[in-house]
Protein backbone atom coordinates (compact mmCIF):
# COMPACT_ATOMS: atom_id res chain seq x y z
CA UNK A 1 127.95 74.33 104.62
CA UNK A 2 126.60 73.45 101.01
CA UNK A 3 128.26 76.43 99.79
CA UNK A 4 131.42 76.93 101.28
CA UNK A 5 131.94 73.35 100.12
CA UNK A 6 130.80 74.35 96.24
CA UNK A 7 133.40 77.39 96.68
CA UNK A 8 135.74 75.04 97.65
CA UNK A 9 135.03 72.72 94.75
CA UNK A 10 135.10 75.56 92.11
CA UNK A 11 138.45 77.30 93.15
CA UNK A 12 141.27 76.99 91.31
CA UNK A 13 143.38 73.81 91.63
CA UNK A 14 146.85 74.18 93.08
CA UNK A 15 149.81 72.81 91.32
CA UNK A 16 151.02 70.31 93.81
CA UNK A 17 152.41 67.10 92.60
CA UNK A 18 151.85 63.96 94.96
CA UNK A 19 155.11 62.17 96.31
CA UNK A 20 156.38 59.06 96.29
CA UNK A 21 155.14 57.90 99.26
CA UNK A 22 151.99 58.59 98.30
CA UNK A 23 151.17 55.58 96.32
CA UNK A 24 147.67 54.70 96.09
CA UNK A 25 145.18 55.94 93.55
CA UNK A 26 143.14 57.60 96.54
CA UNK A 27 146.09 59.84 97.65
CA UNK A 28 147.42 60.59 93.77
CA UNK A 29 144.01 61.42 93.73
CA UNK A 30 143.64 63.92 96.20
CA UNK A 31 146.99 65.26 96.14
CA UNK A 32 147.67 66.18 92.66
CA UNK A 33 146.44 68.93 90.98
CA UNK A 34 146.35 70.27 87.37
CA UNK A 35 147.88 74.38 87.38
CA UNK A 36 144.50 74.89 84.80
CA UNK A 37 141.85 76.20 86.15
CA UNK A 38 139.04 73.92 85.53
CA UNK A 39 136.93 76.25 82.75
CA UNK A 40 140.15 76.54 81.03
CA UNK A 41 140.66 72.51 81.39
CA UNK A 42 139.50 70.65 78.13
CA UNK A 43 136.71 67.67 78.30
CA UNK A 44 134.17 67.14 81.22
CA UNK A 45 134.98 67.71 84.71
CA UNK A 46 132.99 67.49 87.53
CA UNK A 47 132.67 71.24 88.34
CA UNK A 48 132.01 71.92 84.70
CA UNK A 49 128.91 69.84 85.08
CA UNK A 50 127.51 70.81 88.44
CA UNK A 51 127.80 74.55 88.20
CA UNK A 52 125.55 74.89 84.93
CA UNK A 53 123.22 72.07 86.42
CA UNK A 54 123.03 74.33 89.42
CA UNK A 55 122.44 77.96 87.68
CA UNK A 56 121.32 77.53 84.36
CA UNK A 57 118.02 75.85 84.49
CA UNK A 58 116.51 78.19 87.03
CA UNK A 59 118.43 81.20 85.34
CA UNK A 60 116.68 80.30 82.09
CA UNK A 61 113.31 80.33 83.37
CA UNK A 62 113.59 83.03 85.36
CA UNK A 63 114.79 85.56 82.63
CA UNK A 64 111.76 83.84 80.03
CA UNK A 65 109.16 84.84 82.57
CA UNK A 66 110.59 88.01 83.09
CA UNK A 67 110.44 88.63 79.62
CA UNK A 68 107.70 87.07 77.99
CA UNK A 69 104.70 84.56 79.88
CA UNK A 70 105.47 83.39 83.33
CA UNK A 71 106.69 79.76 83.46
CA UNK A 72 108.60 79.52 86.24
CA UNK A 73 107.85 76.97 89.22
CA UNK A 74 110.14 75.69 91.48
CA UNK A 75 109.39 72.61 91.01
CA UNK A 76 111.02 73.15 87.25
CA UNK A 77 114.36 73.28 88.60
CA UNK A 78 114.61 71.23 91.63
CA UNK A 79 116.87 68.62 89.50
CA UNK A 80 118.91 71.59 89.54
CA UNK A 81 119.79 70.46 93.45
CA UNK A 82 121.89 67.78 91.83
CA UNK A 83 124.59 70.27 90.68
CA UNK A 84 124.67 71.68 94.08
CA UNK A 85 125.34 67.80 95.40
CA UNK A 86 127.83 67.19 93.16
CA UNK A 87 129.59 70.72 93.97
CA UNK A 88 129.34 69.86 97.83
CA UNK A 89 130.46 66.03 97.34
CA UNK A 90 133.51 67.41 95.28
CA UNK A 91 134.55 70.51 97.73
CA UNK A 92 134.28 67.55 100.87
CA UNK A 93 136.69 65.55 99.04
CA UNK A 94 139.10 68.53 97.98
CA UNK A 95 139.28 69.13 101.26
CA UNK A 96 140.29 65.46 102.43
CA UNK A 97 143.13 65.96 100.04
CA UNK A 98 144.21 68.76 101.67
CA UNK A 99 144.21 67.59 105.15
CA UNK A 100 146.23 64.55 103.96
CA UNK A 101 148.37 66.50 102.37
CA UNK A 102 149.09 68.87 105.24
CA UNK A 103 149.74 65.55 107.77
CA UNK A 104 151.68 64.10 105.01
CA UNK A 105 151.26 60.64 106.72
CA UNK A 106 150.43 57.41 104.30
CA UNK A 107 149.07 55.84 107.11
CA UNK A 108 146.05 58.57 107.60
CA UNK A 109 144.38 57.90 104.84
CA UNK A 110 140.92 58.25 106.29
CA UNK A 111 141.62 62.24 106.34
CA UNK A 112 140.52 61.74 102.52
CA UNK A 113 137.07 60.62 103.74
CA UNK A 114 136.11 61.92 106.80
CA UNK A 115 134.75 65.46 105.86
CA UNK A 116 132.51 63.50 103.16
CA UNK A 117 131.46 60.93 106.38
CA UNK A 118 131.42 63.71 109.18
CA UNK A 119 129.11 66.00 106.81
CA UNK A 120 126.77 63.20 105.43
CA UNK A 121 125.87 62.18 109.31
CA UNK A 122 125.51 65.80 110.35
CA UNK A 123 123.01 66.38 107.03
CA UNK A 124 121.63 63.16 108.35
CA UNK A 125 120.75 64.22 111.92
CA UNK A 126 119.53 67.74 111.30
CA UNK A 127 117.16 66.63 108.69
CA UNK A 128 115.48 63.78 111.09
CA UNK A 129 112.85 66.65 112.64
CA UNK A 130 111.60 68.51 108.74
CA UNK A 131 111.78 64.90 107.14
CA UNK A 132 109.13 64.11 109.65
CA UNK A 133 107.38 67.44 109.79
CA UNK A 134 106.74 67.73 105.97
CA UNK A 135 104.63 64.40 106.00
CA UNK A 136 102.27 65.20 108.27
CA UNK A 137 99.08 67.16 106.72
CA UNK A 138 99.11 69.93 108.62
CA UNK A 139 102.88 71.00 106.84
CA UNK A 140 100.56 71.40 103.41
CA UNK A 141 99.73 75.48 103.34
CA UNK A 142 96.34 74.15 100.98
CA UNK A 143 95.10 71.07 101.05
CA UNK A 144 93.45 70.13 97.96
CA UNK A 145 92.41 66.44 98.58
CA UNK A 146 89.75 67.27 101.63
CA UNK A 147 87.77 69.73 99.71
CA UNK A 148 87.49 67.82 96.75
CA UNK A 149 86.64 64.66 98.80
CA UNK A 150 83.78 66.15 100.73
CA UNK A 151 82.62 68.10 97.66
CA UNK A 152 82.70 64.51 95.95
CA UNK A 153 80.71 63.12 99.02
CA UNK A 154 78.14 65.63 99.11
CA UNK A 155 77.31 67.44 95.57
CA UNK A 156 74.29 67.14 93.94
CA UNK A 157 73.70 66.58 89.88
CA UNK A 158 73.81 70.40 88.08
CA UNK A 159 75.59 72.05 91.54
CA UNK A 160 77.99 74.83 90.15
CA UNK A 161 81.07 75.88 91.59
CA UNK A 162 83.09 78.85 91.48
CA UNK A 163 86.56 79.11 92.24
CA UNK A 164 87.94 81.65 94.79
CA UNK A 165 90.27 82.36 92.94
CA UNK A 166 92.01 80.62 89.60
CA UNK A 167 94.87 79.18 92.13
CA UNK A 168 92.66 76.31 93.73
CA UNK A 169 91.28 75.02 90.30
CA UNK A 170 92.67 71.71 91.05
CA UNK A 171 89.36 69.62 89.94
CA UNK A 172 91.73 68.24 87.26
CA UNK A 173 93.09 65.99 89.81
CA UNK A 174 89.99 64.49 91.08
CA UNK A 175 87.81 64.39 88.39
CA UNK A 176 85.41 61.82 90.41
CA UNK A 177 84.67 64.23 93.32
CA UNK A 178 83.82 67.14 90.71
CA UNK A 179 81.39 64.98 88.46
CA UNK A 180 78.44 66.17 89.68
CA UNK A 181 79.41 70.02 89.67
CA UNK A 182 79.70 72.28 86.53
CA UNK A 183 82.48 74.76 86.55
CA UNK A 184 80.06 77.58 85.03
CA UNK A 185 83.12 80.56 85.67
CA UNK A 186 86.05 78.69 83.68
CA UNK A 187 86.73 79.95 80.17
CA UNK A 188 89.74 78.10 79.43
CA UNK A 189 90.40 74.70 81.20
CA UNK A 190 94.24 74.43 82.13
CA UNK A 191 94.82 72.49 79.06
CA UNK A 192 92.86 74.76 76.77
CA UNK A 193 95.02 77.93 78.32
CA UNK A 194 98.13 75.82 78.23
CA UNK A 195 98.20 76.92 82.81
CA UNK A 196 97.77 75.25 85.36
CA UNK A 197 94.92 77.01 86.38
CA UNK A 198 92.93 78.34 82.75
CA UNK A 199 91.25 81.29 82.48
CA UNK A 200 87.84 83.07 84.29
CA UNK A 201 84.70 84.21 82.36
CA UNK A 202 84.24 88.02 82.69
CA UNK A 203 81.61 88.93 85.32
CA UNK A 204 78.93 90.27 83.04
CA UNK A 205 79.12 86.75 81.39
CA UNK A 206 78.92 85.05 85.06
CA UNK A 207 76.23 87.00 86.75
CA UNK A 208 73.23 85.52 84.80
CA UNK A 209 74.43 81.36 85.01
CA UNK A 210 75.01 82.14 89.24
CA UNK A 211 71.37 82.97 88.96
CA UNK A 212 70.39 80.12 87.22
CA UNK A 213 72.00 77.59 89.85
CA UNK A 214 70.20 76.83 92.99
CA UNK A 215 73.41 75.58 94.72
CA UNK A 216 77.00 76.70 94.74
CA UNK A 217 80.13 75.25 95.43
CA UNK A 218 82.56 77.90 96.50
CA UNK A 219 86.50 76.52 96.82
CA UNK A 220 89.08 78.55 98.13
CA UNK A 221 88.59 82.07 99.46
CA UNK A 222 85.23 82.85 100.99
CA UNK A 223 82.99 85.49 99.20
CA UNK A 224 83.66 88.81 100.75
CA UNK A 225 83.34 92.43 98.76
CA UNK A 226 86.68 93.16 100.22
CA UNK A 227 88.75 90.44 98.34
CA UNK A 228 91.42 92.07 95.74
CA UNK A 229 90.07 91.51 91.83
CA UNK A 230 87.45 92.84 90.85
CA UNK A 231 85.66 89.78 89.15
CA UNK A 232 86.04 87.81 92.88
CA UNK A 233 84.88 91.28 94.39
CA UNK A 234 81.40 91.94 91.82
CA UNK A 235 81.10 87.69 92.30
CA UNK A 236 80.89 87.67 95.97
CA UNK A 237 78.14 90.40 95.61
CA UNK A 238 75.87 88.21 93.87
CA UNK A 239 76.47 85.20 95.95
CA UNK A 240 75.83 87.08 99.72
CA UNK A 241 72.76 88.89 98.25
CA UNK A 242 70.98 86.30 96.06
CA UNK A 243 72.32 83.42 98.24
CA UNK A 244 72.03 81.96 101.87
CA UNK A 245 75.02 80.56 103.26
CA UNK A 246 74.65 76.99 104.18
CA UNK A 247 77.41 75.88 105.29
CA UNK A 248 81.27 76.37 105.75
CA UNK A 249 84.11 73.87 105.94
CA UNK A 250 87.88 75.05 106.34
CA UNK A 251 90.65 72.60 105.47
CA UNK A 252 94.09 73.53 106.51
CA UNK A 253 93.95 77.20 104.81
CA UNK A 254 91.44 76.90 102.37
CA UNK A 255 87.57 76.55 102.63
């Protein structure tokens, strides 16, 4: 529905000129129509607004980090969704205009407003189930908070711990629960490395500081000599053969 409406809202006007009987600034509103196109139109118009908000931002990133470093998240471009709001909004009310423009009745003004009311309590009805669904913890793929809580709870002054791999190095956002651990494997921090998740020591400069630690902290994937890089892979040989296995927690789908 979002984008039939933005098609809608991005096709060419048509040339029709309102009547006389249509006399309030609604109607004129609806019913007439500029012969230009609206990229040939000059100043700002809606569509020239909400189509670039739409594309360009995630069109941007996505050629950069195609080209040079990755940089692109989703969460860079979901301001983007605004364009595709205002494109939907506008194609609703085009197509008011046209209804009351095919009845041709003064008196049916509400045809202008209807699509916009009809859609927003449909959008309002089907998103009642997800709105609820995304708040419970379960809808998280990782949850970050439990680990890092019962890590917090339960570490020890001098306890290393290794991340499984770079992609749950979220100690940054609870410092507290980490206090007590040393990240011995980090290289880079994420502000360092300018990432959100820095950089890994090689293994030959790991291997000697596991040995050193008498307890170790392992977040994310669990040690196995199957896992894909190589560094997680030589890592997870050191930890089952030098050390004894404790304990294992899962949260949602990390451990």
């Amino acid at each position: 529905m979002l984008v039939f409406c933005a098609i809608i809202a991005l096709l060419p006007a048509r040339g029709r000129q309102a009547s006389p009987a249509e006399s309030t600034r609604a109607e004129r509103g609806a019913a007439t129509m500029t012969t230009a196109p609206w990229w040939r139109q000059h100043g700002v118009s809606l569509a020239s607004v909400g189509l670039p908000l739409l594309v360009v931002p995630a069109f941007v990133l996505i050629v950069e980090s195609i080209v040079g470093k990755t940089l692109y998240v989703d969460r860079y471009v979901l301001y983007g969704e605004c364009g595709a709001a205002l494109l939907a909004g506008a194609g609703l009310y085009r197509i008011g205009g046209w209804l009351l423009s095919v009845t041709g009745r003064s008196g049916w003004r509400w045809l202008a407003w209807a699509p916009g009311v009809l859609a927003g309590v449909a959008v309002l009805l089907a998103q009642i189930g997800p709105q609820q669904n995304i708040r419970v913890p379960g809808s998280r793929h990782y949850n970050f908070t439990l680990p890092a809580a019962f890590i917090g709870a339960h570490a020890r002054p001098n306890d290393g711990v290794l991340f499984f791999d770079t992609f749950f190095r979220h100690k940054l956002l609870y410092p507290s629960d980490f206090k007590n651990t040393d990240d011995f494997g980090q290289a880079l921090s994420p502000v360092q490395d300018g990432t959100f998740r820095g950089t890994d020591k090689p293994f030959a400069t790991v291997r000697p500081l596991n040995l050193e630690r008498r307890r170790i902290w392992v977040v994310g994937l669990p040690p196995s000599p199957s896992l894909q890089t190589s560094l997680l892979r030589q890592q997870s040989q050191v930890l089952l053969r030098f050390f004894t296995l404790v304990g294992q927690r899962a949260s949602a789908a990390s451990t």
